[in-house]
Protein backbone atom coordinates (compact mmCIF):
# COMPACT_ATOMS: atom_id res chain seq x y z
CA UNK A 1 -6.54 -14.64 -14.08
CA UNK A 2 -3.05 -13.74 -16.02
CA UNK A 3 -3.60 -10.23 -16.90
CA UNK A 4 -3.47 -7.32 -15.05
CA UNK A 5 -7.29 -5.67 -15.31
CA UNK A 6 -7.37 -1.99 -15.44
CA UNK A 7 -8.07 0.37 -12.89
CA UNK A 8 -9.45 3.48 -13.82
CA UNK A 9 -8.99 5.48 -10.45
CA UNK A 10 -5.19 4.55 -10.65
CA UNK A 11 -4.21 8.05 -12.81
CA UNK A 12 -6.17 10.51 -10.58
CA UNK A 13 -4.44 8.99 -7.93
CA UNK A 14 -1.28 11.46 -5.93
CA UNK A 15 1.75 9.84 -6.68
CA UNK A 16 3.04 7.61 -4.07
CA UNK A 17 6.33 7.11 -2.59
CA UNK A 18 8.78 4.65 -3.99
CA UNK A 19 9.43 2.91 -0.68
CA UNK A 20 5.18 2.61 -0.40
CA UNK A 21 5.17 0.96 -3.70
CA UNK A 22 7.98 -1.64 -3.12
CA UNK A 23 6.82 -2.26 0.97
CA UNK A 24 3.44 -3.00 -0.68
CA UNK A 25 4.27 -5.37 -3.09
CA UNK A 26 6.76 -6.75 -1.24
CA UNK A 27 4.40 -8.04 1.23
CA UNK A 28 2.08 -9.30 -1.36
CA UNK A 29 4.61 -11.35 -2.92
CA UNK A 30 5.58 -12.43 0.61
CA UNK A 31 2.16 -13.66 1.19
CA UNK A 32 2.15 -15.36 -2.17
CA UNK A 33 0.02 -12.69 -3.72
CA UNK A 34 2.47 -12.64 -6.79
CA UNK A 35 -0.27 -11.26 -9.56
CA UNK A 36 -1.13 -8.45 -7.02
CA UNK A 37 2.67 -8.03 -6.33
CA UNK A 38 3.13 -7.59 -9.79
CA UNK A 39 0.35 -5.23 -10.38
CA UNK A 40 1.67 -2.95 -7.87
CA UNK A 41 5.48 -3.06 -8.79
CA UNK A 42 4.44 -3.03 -12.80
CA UNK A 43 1.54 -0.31 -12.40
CA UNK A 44 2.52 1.97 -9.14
CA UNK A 45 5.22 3.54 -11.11
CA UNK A 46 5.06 7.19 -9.90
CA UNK A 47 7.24 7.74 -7.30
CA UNK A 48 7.42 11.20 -5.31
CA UNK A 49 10.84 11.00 -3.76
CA UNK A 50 12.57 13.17 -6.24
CA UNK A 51 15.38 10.48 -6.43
CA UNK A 52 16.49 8.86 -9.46
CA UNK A 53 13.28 8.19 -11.33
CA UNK A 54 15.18 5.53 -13.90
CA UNK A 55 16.49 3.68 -10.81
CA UNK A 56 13.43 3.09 -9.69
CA UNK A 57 11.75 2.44 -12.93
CA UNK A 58 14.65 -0.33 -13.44
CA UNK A 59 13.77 -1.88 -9.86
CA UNK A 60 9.70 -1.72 -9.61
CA UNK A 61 10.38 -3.81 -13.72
CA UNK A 62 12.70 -6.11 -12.34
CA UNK A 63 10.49 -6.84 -9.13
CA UNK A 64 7.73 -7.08 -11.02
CA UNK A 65 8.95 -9.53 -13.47
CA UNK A 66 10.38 -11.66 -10.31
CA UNK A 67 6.82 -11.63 -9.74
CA UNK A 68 5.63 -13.01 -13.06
CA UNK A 69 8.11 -15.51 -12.78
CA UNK A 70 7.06 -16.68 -9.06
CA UNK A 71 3.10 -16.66 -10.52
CA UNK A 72 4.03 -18.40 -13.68
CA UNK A 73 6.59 -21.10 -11.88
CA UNK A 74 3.43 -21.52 -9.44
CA UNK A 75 1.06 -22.25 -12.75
CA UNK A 76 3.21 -24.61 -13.87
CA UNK A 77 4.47 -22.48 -17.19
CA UNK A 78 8.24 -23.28 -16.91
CA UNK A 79 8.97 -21.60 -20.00
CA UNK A 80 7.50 -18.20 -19.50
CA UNK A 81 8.81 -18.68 -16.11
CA UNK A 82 11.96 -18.52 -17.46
CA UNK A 83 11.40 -16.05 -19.95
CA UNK A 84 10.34 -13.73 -17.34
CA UNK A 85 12.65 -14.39 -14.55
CA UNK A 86 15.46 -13.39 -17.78
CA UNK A 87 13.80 -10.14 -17.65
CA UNK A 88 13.93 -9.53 -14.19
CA UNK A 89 17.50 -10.55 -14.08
CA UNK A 90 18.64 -7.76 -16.91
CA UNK A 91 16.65 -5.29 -15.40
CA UNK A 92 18.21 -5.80 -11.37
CA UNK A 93 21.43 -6.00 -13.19
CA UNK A 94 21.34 -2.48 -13.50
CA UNK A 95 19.53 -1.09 -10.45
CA UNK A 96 22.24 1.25 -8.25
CA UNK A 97 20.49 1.55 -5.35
CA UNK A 98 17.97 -0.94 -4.32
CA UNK A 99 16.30 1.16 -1.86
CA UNK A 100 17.00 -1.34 1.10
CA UNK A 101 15.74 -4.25 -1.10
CA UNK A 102 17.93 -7.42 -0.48
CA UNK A 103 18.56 -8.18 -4.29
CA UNK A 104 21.00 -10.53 -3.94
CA UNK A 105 18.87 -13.81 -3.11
CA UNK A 106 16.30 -12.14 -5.75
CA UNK A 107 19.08 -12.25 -8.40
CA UNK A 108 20.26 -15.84 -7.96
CA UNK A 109 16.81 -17.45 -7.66
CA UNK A 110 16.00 -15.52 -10.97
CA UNK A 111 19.58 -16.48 -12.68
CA UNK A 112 18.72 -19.82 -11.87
CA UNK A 113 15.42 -20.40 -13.12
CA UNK A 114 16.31 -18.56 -16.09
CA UNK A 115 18.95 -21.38 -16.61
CA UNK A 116 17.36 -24.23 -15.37
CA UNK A 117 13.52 -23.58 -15.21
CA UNK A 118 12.76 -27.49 -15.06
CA UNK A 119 14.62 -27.64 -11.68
CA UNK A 120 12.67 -28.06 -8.55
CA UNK A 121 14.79 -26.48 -6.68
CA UNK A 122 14.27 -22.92 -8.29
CA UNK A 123 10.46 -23.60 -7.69
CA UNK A 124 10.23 -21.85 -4.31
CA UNK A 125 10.34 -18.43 -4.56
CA UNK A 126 12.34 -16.49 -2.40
CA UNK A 127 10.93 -13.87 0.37
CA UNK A 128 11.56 -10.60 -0.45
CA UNK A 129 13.35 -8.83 2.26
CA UNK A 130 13.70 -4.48 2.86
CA UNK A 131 16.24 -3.66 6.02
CA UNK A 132 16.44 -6.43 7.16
CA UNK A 133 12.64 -7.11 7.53
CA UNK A 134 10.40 -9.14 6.04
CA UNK A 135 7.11 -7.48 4.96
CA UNK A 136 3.75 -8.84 5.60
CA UNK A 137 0.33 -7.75 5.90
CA UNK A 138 0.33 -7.66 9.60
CA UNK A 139 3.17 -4.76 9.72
CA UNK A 140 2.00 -2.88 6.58
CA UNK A 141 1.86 0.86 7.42
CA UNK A 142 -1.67 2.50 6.47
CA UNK A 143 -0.78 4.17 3.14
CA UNK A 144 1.48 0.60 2.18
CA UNK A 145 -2.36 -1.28 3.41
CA UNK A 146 -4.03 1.07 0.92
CA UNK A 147 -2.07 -0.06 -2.05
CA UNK A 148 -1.92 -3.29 -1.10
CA UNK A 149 -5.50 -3.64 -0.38
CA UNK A 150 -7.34 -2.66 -4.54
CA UNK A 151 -4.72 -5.27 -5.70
CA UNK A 152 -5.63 -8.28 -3.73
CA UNK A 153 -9.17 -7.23 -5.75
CA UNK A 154 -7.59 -6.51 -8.83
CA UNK A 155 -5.68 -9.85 -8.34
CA UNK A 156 -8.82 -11.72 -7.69
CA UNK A 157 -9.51 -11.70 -4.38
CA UNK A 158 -13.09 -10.99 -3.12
CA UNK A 159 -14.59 -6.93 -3.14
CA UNK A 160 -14.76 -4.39 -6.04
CA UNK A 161 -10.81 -2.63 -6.50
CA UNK A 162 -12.46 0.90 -6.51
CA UNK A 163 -14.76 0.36 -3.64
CA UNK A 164 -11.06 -0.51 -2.10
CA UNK A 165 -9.27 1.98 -3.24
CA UNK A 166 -12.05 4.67 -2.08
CA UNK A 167 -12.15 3.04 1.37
CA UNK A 168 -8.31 3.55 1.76
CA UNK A 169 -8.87 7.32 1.14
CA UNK A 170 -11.14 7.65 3.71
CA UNK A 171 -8.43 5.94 5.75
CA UNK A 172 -5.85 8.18 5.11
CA UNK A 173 -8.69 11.28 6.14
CA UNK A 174 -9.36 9.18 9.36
CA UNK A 175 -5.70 9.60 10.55
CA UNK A 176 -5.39 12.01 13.27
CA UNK A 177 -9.15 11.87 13.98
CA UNK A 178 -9.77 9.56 16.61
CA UNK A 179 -12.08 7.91 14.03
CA UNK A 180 -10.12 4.46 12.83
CA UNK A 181 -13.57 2.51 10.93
CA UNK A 182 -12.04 2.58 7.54
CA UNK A 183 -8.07 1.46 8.60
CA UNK A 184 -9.67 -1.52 11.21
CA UNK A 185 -11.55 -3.20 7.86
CA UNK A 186 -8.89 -2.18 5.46
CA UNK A 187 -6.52 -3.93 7.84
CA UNK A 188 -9.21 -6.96 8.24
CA UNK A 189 -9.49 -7.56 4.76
CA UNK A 190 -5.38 -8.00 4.47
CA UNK A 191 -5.26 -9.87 7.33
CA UNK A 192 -7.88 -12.53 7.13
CA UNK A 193 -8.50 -14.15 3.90
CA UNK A 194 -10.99 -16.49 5.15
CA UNK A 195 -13.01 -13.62 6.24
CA UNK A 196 -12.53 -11.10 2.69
CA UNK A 197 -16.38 -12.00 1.20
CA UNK A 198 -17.61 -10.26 4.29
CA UNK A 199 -15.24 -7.48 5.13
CA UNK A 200 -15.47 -6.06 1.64
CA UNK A 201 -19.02 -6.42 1.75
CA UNK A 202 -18.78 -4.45 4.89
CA UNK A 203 -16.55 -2.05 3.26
CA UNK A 204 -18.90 -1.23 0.45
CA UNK A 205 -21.44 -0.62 2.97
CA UNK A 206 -19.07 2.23 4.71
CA UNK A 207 -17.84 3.19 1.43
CA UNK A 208 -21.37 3.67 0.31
CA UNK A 209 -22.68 5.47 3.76
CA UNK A 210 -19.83 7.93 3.96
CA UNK A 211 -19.81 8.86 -0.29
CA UNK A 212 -23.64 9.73 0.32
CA UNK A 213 -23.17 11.90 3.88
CA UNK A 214 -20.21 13.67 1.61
CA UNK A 215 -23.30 13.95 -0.65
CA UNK A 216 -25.45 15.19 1.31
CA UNK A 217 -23.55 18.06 2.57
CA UNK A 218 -22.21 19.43 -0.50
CA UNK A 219 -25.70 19.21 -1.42
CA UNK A 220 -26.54 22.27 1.63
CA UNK A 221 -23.97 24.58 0.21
């Protein structure tokens, strides 16, 4: 799979926070998730900070391109490798504030592969790193899980993106509750990849139970 699939939900979706957006991706590019990482850094591109909306335009399109690059180094295609690893270099250039993102080892493995795309050395991509950290799945924050999550699906990965998506909702109502079903197999599904086939299957079963309860009740008023 080389092209991002649609996702239908995505507009009715609140806008997310930039620093959700890059945490997510950053730990799907981490993982070596780069199509997912770029789906979230190319497609998540409505941040609700209130900062400086081109800034962070110019950083989720250079990330995202640093992802294309990784995927495309990873498939072999040294050319559009380089091509795209050009892009993400022109559009970091620019970026002012990189909202904790350490750019600099970003830059130079995209400079170099841009130059030299048949060297082996630029084949390894680096880790992307925000304060110092080094994000994975295991230390994703809930709403950073839930983005995370629908593009390991759209990506590829086993379960249906919306069934995901709708699961991570219910998360988000869960918090504060007591109640933690939806967050313990959103978490699962990150967190084991041998084990995905059955957690989403699980998760469609909750997903399903829970939309027809909600059903049900509206159904009394």
């Amino acid at each position: 799979m080389t092209d991002r699939d649609s996702d239908p939900d995505r507009s009715a979706r609140e806008p997310l926070s930039a620093s959700v957006v890059i945490t997510a991706g950053a730990a799907l590019f981490n993982e070596g998730q780069f199509l997912a990482a770029r789906d979230v850094w190319e497609g998540e591109r409505q941040p609700s900070d209130g900062d400086d909306s081109d800034d962070v335009e110019r950083l989720l399109r250079g990330l995202a391109a640093t992802a294309a690059a990784a995927h495309r180094t990873s498939d072999g295609d040294r050319s559009g490798a380089a091509e795209r690893a050009a892009d993400a270099v022109a559009a970091l250039a620019s970026v002012s504030d990189p909202r904790g993102v350490a750019l600099g080892p970003v830059r130079e493995w995209a400079e170099r592969l841009a130059a030299a795309p048949r060297d082996t050395g630029s084949a390894t991509a680096p880790r992307v790193r925000i304060d110092d950290e080094t994000p994975e799945f295991g230390g994703l924050s809930l709403d950073a899980a839930g983005v995370a999550g629908p593009a390991l699906a759209r990506g590829g990965e086993p379960g249906d993106p919306a069934t995901l998506a709708r699961a991570a909702e219910f998360a988000r109502e869960e918090r504060g509750t007591g109640q933690t079903e939806f967050a313990e197999l959103l978490f699962a599904y990150l967190r084991t990849p041998d084990a995905r086939p059955q957690v989403a299957a699980r998760l469609g079963d909750h997903v399903d139970r829970e939309a027809r309860k909600r059903h049900d009740v509206d159904g009394l008023f």
